[in-house]
N, C-alpha and C. Protein backbone atom coordinates (compact mmCIF):
# COMPACT_ATOMS: atom_id res chain seq x y z
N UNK A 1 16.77 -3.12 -1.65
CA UNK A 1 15.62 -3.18 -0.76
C UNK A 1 14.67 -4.27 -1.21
N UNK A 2 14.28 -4.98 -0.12
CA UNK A 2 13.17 -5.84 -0.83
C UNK A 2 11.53 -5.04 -0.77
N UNK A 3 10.85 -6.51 -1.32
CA UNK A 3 9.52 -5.28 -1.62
C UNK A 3 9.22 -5.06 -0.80
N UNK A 4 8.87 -5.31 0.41
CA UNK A 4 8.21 -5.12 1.76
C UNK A 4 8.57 -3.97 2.18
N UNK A 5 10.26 -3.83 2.22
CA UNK A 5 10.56 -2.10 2.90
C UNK A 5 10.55 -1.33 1.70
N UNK A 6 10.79 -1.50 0.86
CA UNK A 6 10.91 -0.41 -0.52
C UNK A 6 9.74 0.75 -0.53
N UNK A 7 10.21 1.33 -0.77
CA UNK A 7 8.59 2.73 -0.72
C UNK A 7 8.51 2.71 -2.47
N UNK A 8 6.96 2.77 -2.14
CA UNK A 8 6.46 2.44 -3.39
C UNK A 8 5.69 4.00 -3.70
N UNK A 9 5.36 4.79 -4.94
CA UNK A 9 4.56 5.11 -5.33
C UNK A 9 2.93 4.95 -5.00
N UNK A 10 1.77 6.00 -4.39
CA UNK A 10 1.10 5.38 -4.43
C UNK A 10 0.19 4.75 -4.91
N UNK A 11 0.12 4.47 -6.34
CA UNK A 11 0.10 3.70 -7.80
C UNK A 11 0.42 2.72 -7.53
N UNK A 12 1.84 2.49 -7.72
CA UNK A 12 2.55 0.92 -7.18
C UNK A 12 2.03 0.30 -6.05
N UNK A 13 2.00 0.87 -5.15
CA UNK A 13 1.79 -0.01 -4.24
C UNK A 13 0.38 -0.23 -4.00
N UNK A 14 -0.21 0.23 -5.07
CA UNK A 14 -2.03 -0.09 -4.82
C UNK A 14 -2.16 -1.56 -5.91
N UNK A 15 -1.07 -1.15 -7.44
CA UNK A 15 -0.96 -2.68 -8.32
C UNK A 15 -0.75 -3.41 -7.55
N UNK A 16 0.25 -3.20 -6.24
CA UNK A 16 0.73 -4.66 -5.25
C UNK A 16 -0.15 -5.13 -5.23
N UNK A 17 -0.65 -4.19 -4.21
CA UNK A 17 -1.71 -5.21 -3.61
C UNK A 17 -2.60 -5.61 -4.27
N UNK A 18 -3.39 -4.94 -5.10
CA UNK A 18 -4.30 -5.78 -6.09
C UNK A 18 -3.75 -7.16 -6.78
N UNK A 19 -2.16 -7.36 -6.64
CA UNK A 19 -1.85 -8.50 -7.13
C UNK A 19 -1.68 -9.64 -5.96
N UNK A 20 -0.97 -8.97 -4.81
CA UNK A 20 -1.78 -9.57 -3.43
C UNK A 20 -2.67 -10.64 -3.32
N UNK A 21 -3.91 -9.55 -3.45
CA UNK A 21 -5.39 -9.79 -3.63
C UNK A 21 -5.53 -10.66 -4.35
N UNK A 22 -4.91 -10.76 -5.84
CA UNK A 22 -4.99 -11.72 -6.59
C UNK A 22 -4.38 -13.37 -6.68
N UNK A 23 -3.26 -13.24 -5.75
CA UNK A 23 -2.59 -14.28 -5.38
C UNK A 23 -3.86 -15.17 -4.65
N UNK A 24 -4.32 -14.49 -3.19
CA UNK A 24 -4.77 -15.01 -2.31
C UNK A 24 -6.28 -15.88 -2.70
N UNK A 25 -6.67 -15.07 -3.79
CA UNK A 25 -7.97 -15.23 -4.44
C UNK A 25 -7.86 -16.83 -5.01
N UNK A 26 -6.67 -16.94 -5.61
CA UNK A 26 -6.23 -17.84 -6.51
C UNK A 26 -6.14 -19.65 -5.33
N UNK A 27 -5.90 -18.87 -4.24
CA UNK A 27 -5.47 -19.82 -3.09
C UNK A 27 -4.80 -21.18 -3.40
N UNK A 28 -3.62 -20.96 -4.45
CA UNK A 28 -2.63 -21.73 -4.66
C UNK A 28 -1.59 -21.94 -3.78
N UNK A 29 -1.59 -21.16 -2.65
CA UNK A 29 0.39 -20.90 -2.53
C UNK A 29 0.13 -21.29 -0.84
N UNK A 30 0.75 -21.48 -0.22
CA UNK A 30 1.83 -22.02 0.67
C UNK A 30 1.53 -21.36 1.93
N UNK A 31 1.18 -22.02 3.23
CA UNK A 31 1.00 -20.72 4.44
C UNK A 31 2.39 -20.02 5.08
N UNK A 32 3.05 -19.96 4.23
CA UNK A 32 4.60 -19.27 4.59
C UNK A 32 4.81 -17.85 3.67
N UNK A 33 4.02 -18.66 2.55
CA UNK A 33 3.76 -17.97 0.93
C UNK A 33 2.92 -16.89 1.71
N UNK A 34 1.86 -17.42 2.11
CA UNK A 34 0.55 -16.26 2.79
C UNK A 34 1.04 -15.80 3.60
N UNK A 35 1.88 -16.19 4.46
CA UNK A 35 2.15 -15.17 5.54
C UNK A 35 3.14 -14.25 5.32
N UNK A 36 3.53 -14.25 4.05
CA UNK A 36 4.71 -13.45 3.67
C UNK A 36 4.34 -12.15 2.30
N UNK A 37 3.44 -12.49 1.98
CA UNK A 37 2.34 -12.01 1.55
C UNK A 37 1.71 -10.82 2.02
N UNK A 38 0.95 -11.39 3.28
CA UNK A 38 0.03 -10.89 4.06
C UNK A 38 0.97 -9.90 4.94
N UNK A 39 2.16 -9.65 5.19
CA UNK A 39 2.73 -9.10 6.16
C UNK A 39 3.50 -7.86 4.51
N UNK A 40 3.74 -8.22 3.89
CA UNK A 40 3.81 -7.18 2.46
C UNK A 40 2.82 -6.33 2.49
N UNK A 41 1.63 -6.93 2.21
CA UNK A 41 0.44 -6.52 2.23
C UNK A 41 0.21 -5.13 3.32
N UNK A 42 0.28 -5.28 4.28
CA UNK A 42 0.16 -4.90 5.48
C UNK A 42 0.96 -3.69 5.63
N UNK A 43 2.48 -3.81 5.01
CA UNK A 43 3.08 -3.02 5.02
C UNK A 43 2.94 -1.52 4.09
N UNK A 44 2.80 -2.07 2.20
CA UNK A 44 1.65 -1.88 1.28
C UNK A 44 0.35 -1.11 2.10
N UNK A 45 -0.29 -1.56 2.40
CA UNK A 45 -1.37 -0.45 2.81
C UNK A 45 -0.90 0.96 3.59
N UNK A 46 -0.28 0.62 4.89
CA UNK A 46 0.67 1.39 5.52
C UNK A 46 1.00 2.45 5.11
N UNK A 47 2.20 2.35 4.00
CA UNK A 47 2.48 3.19 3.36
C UNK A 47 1.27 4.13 2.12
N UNK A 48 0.03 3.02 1.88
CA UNK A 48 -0.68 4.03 1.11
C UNK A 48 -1.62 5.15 1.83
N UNK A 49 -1.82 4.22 3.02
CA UNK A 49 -2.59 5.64 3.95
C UNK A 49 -1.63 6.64 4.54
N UNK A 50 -0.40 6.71 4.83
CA UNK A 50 0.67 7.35 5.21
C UNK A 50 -0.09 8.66 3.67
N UNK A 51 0.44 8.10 2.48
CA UNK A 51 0.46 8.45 1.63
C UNK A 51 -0.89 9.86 1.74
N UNK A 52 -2.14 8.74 1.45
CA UNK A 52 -3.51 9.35 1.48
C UNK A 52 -3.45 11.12 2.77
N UNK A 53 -2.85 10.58 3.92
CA UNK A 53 -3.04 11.61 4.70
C UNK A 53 -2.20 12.88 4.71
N UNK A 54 -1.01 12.93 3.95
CA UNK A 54 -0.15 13.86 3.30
C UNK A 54 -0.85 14.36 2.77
N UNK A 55 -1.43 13.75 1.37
CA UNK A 55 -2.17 14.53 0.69
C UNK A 55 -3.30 15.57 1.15
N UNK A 56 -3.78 14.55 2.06
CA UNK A 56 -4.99 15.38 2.50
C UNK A 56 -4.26 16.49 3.29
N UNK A 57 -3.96 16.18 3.93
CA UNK A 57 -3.13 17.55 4.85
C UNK A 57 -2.24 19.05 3.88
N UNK A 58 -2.11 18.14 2.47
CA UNK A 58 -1.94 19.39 1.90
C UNK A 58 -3.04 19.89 0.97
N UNK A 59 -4.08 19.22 0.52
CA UNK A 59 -5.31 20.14 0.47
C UNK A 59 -5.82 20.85 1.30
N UNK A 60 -5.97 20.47 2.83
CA UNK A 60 -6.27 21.43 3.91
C UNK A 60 -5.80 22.84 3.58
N UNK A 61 -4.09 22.50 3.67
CA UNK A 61 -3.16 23.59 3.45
C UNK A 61 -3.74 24.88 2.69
N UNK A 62 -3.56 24.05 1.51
CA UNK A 62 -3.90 24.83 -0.10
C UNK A 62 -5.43 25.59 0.31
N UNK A 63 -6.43 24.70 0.97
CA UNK A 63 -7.44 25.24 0.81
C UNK A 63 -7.73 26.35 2.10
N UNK A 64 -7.04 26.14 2.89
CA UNK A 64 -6.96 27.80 3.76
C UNK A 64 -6.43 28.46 3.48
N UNK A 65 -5.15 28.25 2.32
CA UNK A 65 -4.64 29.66 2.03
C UNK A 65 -5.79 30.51 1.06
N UNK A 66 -6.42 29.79 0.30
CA UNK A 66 -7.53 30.13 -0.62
C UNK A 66 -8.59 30.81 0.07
N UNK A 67 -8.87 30.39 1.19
CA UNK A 67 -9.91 30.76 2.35
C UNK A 67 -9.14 32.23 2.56
């Protein structure tokens, strides 16, 4: 799998992007570079809010059974 489809941890895929972030900051690289990047990126977030809303949906869970 390359990185773009690979499912990442959502740890990992938050280092991505902070390295992302860090690429772009640097504004060394290539608009093929950026756009290939930026569409990682994109994907990277994706999967971390995917992520974020699981979670939340199972604190809901947890916290009505407690209720």
């Amino acid at each position: 799998m390359s990185k773009t489809t690979a499912k990442h941890t959502f740890e990992s895929a938050m280092q991505r992007l902070e390295s992302i972030v860090e690429t772009f900051e640097k504004g060394e690289i290539s608009l093929d570079e950026s756009l290939a990047l930026y569409e990682e990126g994109v994907t990277l977030s994706k999967q971390c809010m995917e992520k974020l809303s699981q979670a939340d949906l199972k604190l809901k869970r947890i916290t009505k059974n407690i209720d």
